[in-house]
PDB file of N, CA and C in Angstrom:
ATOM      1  N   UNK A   1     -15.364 -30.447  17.735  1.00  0.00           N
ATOM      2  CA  UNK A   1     -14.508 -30.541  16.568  1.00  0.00           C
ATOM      3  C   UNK A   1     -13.106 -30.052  16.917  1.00  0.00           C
ATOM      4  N   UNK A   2     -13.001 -29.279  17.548  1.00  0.00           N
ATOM      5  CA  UNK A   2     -11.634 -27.633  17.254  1.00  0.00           C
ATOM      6  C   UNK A   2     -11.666 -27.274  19.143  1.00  0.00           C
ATOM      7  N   UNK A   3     -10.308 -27.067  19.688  1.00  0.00           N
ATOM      8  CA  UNK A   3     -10.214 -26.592  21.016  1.00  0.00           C
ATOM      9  C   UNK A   3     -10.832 -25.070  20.751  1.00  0.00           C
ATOM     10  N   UNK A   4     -10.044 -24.395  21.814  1.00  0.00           N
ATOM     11  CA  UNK A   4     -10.790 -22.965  21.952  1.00  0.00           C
ATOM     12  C   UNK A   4     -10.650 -21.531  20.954  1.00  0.00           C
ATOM     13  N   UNK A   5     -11.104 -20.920  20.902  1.00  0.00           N
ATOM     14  CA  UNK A   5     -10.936 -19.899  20.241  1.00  0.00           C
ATOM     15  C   UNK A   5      -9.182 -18.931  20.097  1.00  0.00           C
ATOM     16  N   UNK A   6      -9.181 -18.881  19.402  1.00  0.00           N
ATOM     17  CA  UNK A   6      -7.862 -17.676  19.352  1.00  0.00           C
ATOM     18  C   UNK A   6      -7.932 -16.304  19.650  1.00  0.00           C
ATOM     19  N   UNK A   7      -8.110 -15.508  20.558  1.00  0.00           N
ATOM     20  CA  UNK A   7      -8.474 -14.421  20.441  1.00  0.00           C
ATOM     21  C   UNK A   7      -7.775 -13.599  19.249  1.00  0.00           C
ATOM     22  N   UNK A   8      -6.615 -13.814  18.388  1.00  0.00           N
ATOM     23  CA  UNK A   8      -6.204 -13.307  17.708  1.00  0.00           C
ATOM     24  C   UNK A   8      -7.477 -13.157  16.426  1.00  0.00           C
ATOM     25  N   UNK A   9      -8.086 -14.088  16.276  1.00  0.00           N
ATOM     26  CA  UNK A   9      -8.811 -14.241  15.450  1.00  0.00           C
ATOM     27  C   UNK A   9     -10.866 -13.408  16.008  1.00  0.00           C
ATOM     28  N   UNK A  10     -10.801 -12.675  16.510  1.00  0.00           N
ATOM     29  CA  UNK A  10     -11.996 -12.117  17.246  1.00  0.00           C
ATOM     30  C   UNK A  10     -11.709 -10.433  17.025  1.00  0.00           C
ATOM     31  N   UNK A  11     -13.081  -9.831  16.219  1.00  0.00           N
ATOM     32  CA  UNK A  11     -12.835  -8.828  16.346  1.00  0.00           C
ATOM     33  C   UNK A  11     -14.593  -8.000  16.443  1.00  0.00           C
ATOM     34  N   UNK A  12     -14.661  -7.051  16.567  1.00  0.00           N
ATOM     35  CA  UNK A  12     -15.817  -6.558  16.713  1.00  0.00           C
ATOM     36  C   UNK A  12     -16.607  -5.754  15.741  1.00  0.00           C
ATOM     37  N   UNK A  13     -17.780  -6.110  15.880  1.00  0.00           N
ATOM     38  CA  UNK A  13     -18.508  -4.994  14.109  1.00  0.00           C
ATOM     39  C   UNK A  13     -17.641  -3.450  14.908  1.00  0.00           C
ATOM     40  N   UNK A  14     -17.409  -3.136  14.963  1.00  0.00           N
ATOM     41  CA  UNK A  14     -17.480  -1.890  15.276  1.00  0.00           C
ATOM     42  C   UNK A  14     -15.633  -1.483  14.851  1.00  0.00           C
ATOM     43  N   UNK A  15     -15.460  -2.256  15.173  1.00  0.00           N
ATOM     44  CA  UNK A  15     -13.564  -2.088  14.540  1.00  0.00           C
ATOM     45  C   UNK A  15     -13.751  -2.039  13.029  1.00  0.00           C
ATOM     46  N   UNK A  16     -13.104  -1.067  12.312  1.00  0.00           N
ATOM     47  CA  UNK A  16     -12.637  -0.922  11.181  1.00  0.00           C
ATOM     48  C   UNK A  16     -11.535  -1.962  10.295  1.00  0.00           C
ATOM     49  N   UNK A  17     -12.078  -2.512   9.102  1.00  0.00           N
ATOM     50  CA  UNK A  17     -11.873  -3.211   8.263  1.00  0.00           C
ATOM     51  C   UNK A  17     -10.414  -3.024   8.164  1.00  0.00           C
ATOM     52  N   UNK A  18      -9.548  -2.160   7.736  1.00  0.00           N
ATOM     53  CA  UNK A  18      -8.461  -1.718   8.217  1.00  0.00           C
ATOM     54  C   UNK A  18      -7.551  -2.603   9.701  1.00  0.00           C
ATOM     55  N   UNK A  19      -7.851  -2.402  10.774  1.00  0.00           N
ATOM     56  CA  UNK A  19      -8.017  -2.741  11.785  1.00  0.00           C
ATOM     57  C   UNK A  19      -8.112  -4.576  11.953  1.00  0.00           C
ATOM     58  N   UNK A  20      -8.802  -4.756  11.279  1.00  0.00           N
ATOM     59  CA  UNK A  20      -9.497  -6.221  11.555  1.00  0.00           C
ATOM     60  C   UNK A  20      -8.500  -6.610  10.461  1.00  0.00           C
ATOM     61  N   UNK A  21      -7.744  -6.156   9.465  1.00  0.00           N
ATOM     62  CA  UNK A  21      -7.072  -7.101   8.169  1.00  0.00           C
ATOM     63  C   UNK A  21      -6.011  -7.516   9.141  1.00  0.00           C
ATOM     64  N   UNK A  22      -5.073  -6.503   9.703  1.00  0.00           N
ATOM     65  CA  UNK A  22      -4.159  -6.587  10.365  1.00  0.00           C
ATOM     66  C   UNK A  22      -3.929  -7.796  11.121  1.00  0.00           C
ATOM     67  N   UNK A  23      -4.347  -8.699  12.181  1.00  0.00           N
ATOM     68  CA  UNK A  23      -4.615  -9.937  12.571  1.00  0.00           C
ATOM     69  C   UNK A  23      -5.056 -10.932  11.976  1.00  0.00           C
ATOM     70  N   UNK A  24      -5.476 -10.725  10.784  1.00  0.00           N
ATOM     71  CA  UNK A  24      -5.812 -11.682   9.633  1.00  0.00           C
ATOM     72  C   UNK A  24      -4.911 -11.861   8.497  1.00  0.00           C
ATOM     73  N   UNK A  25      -3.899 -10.711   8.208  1.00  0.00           N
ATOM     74  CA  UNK A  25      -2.838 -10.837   7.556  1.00  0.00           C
ATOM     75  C   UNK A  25      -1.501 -11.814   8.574  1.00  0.00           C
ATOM     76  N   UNK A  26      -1.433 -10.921   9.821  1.00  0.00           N
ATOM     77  CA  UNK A  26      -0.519 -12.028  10.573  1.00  0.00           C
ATOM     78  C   UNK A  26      -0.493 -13.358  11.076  1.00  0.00           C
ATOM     79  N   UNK A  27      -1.894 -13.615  11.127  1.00  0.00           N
ATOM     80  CA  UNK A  27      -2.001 -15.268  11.514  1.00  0.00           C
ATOM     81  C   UNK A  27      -2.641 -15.881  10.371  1.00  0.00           C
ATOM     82  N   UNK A  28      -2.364 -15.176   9.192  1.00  0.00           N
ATOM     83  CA  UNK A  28      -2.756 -16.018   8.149  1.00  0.00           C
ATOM     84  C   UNK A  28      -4.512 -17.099   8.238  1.00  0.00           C
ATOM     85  N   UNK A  29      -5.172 -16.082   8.475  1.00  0.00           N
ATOM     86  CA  UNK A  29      -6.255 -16.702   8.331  1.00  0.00           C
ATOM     87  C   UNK A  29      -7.310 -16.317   7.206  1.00  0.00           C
ATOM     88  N   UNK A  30      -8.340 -17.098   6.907  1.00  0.00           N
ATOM     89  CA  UNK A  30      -9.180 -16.749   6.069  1.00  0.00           C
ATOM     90  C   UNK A  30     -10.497 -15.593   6.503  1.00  0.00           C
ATOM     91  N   UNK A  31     -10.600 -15.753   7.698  1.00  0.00           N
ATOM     92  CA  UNK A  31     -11.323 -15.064   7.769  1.00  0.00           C
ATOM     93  C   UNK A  31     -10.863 -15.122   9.490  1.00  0.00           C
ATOM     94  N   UNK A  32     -12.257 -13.709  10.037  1.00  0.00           N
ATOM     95  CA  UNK A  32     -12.130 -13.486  11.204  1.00  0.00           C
ATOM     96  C   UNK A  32     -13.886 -13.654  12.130  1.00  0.00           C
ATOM     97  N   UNK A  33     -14.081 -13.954  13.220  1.00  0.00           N
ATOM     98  CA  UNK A  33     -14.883 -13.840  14.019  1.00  0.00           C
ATOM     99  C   UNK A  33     -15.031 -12.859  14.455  1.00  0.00           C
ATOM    100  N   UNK A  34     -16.775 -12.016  14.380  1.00  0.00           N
ATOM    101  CA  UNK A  34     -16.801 -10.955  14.525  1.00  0.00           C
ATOM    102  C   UNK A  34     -17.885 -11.405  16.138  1.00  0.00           C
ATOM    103  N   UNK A  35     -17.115 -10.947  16.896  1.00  0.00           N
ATOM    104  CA  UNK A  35     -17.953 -11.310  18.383  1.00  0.00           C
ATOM    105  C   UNK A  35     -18.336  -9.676  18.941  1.00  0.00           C
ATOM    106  N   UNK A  36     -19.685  -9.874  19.328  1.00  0.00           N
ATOM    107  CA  UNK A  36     -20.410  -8.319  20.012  1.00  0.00           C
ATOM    108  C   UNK A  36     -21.011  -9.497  21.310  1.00  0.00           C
ATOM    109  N   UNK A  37     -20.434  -8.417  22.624  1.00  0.00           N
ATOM    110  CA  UNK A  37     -20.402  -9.445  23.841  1.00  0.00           C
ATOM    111  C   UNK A  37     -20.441 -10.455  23.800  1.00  0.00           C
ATOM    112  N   UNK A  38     -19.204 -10.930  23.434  1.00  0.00           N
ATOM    113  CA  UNK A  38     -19.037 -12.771  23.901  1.00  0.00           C
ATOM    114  C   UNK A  38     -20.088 -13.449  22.568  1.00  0.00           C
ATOM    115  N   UNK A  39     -21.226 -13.080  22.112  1.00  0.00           N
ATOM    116  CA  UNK A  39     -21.559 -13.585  20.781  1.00  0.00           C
ATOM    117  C   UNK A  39     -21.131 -13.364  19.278  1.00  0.00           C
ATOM    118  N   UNK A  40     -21.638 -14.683  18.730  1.00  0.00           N
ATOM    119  CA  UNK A  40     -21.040 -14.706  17.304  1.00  0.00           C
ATOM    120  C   UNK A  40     -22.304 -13.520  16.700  1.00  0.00           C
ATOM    121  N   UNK A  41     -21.957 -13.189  15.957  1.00  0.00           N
ATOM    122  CA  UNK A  41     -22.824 -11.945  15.113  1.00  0.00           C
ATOM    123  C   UNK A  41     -21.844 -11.768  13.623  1.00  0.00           C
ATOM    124  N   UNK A  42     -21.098 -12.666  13.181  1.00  0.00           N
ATOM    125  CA  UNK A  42     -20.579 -12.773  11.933  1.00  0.00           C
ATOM    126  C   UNK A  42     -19.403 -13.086  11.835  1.00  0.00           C
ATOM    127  N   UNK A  43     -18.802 -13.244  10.263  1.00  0.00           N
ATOM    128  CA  UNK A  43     -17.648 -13.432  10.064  1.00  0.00           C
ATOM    129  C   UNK A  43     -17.003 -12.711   8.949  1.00  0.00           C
ATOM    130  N   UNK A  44     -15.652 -12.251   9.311  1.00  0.00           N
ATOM    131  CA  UNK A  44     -15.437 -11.016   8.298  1.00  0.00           C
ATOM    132  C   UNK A  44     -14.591 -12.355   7.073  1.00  0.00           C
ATOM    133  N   UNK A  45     -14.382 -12.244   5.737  1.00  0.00           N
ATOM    134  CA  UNK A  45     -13.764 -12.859   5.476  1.00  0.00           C
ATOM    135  C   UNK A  45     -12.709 -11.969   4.308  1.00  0.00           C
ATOM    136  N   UNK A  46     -11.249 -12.395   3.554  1.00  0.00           N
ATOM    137  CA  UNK A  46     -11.080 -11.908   3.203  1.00  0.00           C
ATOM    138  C   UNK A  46     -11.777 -11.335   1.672  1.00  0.00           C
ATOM    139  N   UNK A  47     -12.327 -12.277   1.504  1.00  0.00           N
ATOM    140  CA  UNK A  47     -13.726 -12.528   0.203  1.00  0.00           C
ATOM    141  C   UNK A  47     -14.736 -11.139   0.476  1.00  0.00           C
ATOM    142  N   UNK A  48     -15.188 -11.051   1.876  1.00  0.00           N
ATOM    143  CA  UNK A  48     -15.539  -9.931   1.733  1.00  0.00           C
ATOM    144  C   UNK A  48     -15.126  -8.599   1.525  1.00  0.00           C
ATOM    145  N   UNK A  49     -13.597  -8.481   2.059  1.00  0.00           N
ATOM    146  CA  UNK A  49     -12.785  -7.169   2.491  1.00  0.00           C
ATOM    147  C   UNK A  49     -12.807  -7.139   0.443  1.00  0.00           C
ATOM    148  N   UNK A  50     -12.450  -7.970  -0.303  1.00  0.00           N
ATOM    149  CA  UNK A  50     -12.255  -7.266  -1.694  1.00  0.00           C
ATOM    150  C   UNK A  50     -13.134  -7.340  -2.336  1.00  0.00           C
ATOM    151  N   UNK A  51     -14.451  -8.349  -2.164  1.00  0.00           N
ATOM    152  CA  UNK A  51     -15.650  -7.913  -3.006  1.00  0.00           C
ATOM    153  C   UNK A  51     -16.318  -6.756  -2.129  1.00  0.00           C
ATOM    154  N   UNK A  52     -16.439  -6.225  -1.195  1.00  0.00           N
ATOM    155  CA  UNK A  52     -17.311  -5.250  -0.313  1.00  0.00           C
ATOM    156  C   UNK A  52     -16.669  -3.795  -0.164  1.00  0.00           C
ATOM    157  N   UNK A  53     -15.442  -3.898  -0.241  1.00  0.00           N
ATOM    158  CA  UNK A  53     -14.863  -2.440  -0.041  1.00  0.00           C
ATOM    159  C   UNK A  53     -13.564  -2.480  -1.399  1.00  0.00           C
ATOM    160  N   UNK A  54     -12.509  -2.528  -1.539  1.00  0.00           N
ATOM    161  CA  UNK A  54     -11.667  -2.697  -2.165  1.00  0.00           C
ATOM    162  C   UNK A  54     -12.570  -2.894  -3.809  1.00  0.00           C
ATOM    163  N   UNK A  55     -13.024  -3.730  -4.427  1.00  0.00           N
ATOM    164  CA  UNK A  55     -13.501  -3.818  -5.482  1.00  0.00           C
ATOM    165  C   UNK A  55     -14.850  -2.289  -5.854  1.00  0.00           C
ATOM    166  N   UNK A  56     -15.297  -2.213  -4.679  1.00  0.00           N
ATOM    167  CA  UNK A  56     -16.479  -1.229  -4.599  1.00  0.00           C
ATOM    168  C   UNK A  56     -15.697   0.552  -4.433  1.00  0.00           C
ATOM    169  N   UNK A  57     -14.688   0.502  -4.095  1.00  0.00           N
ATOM    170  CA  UNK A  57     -14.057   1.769  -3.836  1.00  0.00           C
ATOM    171  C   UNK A  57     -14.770   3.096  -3.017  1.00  0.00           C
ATOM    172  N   UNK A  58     -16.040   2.677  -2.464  1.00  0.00           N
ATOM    173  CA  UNK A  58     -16.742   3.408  -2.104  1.00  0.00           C
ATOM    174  C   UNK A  58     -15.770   4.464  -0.936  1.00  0.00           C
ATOM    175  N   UNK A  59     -15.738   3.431   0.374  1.00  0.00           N
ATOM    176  CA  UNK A  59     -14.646   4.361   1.102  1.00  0.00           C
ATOM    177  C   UNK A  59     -14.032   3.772   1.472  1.00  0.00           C
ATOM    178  N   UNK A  60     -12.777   3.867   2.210  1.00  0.00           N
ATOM    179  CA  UNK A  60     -11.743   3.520   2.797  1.00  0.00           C
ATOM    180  C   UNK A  60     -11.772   1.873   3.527  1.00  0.00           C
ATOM    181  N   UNK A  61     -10.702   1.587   3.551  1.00  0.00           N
ATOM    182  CA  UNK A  61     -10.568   0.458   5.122  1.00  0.00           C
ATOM    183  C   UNK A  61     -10.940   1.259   5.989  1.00  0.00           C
ATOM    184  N   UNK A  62     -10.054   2.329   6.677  1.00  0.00           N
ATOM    185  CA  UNK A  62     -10.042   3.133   7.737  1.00  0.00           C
ATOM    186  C   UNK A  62     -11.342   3.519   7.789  1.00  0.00           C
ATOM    187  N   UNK A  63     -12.557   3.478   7.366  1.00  0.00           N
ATOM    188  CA  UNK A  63     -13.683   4.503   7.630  1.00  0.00           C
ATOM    189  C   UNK A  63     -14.932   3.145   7.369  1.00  0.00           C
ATOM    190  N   UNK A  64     -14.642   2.085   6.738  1.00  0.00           N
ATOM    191  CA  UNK A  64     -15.399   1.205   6.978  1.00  0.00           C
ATOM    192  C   UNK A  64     -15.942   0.438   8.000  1.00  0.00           C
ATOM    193  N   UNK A  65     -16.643   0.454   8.647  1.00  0.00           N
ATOM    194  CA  UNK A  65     -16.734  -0.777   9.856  1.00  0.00           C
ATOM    195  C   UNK A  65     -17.085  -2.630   9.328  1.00  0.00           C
ATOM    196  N   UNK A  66     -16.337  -3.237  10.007  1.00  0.00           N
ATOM    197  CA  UNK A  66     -16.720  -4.490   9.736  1.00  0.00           C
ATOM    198  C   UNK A  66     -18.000  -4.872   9.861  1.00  0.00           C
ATOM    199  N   UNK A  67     -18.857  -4.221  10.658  1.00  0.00           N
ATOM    200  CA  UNK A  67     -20.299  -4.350  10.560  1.00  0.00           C
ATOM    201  C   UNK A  67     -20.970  -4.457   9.377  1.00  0.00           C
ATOM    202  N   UNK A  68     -20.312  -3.469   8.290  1.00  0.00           N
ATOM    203  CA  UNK A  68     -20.780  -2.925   7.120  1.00  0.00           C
ATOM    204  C   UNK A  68     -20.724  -3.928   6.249  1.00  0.00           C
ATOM    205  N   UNK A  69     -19.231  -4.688   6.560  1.00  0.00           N
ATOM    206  CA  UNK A  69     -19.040  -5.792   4.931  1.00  0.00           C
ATOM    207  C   UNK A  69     -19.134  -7.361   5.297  1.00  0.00           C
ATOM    208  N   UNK A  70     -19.486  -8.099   6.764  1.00  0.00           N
ATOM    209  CA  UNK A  70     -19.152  -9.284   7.238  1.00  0.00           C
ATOM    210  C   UNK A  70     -20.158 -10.043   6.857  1.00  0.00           C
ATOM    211  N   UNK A  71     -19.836 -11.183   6.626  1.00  0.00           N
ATOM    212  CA  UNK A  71     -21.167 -11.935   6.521  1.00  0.00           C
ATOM    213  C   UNK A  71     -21.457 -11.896   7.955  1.00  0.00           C
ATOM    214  N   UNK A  72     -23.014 -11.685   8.030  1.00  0.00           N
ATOM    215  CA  UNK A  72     -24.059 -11.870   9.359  1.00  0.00           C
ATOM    216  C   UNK A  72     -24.685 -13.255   9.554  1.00  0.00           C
ATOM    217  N   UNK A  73     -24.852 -13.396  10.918  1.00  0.00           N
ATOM    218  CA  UNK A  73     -25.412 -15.118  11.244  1.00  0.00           C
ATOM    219  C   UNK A  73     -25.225 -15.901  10.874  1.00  0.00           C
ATOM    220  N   UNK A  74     -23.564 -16.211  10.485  1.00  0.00           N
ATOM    221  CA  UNK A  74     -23.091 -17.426   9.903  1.00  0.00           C
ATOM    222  C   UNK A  74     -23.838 -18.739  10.045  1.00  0.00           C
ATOM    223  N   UNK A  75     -23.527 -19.282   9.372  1.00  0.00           N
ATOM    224  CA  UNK A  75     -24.131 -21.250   9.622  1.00  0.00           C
ATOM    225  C   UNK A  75     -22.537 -21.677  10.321  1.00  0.00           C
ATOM    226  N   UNK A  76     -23.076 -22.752  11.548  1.00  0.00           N
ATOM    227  CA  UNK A  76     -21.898 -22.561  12.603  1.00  0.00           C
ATOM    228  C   UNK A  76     -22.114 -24.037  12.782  1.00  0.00           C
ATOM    229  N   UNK A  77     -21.273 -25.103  13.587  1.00  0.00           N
ATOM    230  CA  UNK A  77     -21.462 -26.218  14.654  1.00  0.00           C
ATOM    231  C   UNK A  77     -21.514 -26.303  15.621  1.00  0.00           C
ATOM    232  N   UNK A  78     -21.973 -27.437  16.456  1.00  0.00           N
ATOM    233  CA  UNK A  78     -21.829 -27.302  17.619  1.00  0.00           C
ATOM    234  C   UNK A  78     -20.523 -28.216  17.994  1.00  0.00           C
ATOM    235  N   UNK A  79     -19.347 -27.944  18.957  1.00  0.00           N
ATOM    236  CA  UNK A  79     -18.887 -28.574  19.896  1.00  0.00           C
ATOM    237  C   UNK A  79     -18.377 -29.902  18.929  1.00  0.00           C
ATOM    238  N   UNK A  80     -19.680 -30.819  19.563  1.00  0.00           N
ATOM    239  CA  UNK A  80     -19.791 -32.340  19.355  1.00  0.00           C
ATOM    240  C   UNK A  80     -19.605 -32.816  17.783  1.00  0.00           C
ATOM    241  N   UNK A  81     -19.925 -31.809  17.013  1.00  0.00           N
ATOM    242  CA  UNK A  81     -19.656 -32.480  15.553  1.00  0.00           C
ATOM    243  C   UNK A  81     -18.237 -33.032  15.125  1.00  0.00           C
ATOM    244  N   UNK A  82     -18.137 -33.739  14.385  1.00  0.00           N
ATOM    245  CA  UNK A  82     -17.264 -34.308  13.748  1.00  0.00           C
ATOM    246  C   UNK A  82     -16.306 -33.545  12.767  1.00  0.00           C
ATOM    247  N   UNK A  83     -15.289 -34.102  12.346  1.00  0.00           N
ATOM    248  CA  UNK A  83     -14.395 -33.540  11.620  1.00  0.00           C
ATOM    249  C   UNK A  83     -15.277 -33.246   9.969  1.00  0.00           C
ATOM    250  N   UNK A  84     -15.432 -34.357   9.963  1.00  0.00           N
ATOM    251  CA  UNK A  84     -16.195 -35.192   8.794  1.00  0.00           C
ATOM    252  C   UNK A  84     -17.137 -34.419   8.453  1.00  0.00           C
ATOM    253  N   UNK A  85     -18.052 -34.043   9.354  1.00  0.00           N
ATOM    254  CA  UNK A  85     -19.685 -33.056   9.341  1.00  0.00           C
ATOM    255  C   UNK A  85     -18.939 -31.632   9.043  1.00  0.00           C
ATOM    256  N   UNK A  86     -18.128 -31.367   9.891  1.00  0.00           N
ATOM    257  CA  UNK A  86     -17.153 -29.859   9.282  1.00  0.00           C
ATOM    258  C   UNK A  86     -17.163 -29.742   7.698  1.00  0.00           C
ATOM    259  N   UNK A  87     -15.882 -30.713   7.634  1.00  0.00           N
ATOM    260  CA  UNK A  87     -15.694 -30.852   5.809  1.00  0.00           C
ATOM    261  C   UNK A  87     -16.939 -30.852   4.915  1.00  0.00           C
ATOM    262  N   UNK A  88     -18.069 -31.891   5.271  1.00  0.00           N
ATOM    263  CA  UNK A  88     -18.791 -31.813   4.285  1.00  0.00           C
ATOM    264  C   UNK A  88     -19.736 -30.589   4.580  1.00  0.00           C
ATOM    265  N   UNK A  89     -20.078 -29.798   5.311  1.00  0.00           N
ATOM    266  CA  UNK A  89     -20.791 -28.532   5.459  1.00  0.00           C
ATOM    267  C   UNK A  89     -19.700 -27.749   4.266  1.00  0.00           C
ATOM    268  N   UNK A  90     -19.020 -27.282   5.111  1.00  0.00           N
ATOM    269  CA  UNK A  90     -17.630 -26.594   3.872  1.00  0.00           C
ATOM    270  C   UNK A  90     -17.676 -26.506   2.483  1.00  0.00           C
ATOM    271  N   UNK A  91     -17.898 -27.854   2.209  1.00  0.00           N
ATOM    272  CA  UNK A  91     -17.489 -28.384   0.767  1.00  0.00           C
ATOM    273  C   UNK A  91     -18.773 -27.971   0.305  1.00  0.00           C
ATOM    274  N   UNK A  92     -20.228 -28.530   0.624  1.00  0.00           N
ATOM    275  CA  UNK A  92     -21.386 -28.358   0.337  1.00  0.00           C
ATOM    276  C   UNK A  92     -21.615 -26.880   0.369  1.00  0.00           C
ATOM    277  N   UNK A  93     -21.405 -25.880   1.164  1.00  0.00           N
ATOM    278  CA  UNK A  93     -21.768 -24.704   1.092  1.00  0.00           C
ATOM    279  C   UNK A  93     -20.418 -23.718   1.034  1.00  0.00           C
ATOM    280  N   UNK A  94     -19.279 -24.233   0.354  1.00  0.00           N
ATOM    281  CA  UNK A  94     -18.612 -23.922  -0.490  1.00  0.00           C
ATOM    282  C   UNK A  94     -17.819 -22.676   0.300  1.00  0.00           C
ATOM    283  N   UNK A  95     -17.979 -23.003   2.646  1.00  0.00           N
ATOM    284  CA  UNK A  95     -17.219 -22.209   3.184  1.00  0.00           C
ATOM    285  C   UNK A  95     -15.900 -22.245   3.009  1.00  0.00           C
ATOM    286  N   UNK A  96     -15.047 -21.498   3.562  1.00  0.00           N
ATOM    287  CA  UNK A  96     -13.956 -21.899   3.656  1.00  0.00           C
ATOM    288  C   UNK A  96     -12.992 -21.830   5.475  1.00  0.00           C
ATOM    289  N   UNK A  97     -14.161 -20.623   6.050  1.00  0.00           N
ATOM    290  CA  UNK A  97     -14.386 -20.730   7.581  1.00  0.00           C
ATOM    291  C   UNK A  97     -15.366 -21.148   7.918  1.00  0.00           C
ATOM    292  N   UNK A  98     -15.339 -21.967   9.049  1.00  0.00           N
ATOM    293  CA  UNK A  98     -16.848 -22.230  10.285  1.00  0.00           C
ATOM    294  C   UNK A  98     -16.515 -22.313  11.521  1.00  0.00           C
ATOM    295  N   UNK A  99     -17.441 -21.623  11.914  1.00  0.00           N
ATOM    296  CA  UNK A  99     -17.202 -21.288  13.249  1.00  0.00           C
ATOM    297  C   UNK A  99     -17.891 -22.458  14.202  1.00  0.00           C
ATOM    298  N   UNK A 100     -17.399 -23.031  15.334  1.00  0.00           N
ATOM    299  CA  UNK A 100     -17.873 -24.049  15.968  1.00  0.00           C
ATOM    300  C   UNK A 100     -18.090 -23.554  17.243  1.00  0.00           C
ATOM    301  N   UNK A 101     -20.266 -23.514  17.574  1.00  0.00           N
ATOM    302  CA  UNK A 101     -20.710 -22.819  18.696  1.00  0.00           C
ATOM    303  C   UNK A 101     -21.108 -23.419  19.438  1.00  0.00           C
ATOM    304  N   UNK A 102     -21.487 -23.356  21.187  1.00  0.00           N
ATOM    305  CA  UNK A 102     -21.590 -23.854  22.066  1.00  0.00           C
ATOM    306  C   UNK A 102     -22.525 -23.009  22.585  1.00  0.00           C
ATOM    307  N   UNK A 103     -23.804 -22.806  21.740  1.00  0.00           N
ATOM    308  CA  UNK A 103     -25.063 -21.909  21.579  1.00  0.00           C
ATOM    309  C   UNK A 103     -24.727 -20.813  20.880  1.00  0.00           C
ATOM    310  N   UNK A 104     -24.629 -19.397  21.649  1.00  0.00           N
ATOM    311  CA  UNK A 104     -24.278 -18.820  20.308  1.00  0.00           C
ATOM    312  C   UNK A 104     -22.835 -18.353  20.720  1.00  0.00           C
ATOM    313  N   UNK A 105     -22.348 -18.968  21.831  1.00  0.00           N
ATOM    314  CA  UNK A 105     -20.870 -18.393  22.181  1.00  0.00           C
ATOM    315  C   UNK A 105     -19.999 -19.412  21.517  1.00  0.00           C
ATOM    316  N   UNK A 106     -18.397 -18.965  20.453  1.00  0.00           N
ATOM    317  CA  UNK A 106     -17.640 -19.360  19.772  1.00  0.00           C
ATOM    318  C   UNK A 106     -17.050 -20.001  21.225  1.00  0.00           C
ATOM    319  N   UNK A 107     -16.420 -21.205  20.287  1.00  0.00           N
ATOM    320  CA  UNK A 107     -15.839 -22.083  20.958  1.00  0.00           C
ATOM    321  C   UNK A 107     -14.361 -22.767  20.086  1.00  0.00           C
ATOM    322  N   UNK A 108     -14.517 -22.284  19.373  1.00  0.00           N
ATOM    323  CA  UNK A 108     -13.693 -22.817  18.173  1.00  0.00           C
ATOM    324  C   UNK A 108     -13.722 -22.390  16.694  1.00  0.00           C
ATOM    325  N   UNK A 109     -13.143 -22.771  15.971  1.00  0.00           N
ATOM    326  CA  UNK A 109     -13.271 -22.295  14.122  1.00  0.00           C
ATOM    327  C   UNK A 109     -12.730 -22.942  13.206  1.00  0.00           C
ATOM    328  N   UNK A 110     -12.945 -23.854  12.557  1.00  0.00           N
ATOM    329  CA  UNK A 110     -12.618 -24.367  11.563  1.00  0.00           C
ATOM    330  C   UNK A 110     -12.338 -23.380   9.890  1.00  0.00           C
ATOM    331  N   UNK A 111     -10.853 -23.746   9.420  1.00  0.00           N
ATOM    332  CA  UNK A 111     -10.404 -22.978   8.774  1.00  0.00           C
ATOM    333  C   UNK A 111      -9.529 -23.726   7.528  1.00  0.00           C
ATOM    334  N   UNK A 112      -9.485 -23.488   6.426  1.00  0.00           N
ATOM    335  CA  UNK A 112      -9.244 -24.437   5.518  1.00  0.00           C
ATOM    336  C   UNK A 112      -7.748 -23.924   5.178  1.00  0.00           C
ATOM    337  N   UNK A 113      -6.921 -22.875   6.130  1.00  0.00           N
ATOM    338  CA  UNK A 113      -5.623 -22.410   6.362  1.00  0.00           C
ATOM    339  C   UNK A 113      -4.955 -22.874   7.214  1.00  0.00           C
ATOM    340  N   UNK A 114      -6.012 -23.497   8.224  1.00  0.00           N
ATOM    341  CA  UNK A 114      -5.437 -24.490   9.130  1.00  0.00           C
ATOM    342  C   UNK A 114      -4.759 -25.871   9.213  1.00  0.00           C
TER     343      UNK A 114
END
């Protein structure tokens, strides 16, 4: 579908929500890829940062880990799919990121900011 990944857009459960907005505020994206060695293991989105922490007030950005609020085991593509198969996944399950995998290593991301 999508060339290679952005590393701007890759961050780790373990980085703080705080941390992870920062690259998502500057490249204007909807969400971020949360990669633990080279695998996908979620996606932070900004949907989560204000329904999961911000709306919940529990604790901080700074003290949250993205582990805590990301969606886990996204629904992803492979490679070879189509533009077309993108959109209608999207539309049908009402994403607004997808990540496009080449097993479980990111290869790309489809983004409706893009």
């Amino acid at each position: 579908v999508f060339g290679t990944q952005n590393p701007a857009t890759l961050v780790k459960p373990t980085d703080s929500v705080r941390s992870a907005a920062i690259p998502m505020a500057e490249h204007k994206k909807a969400a971020l890829v949360v990669n633990d060695a080279g695998h996908l293991v979620g996606l932070l989105s900004y949907k989560d940062i204000v329904s999961r922490v911000i709306a919940k007030d529990n604790k901080s950005l700074n003290e949250t880990t993205v582990q805590e609020v990301m969606t886990s085991n996204p629904d992803s593509l492979p490679p070879e799919a189509t533009v077309l198969e993108a959109l209608q996944l999207m539309h049908d399950q009402h994403f607004f990121t997808l990540p496009v995998c080449d097993g479980n290593k990111v290869v790309g991301l489809v983004d409706v900011m893009d």
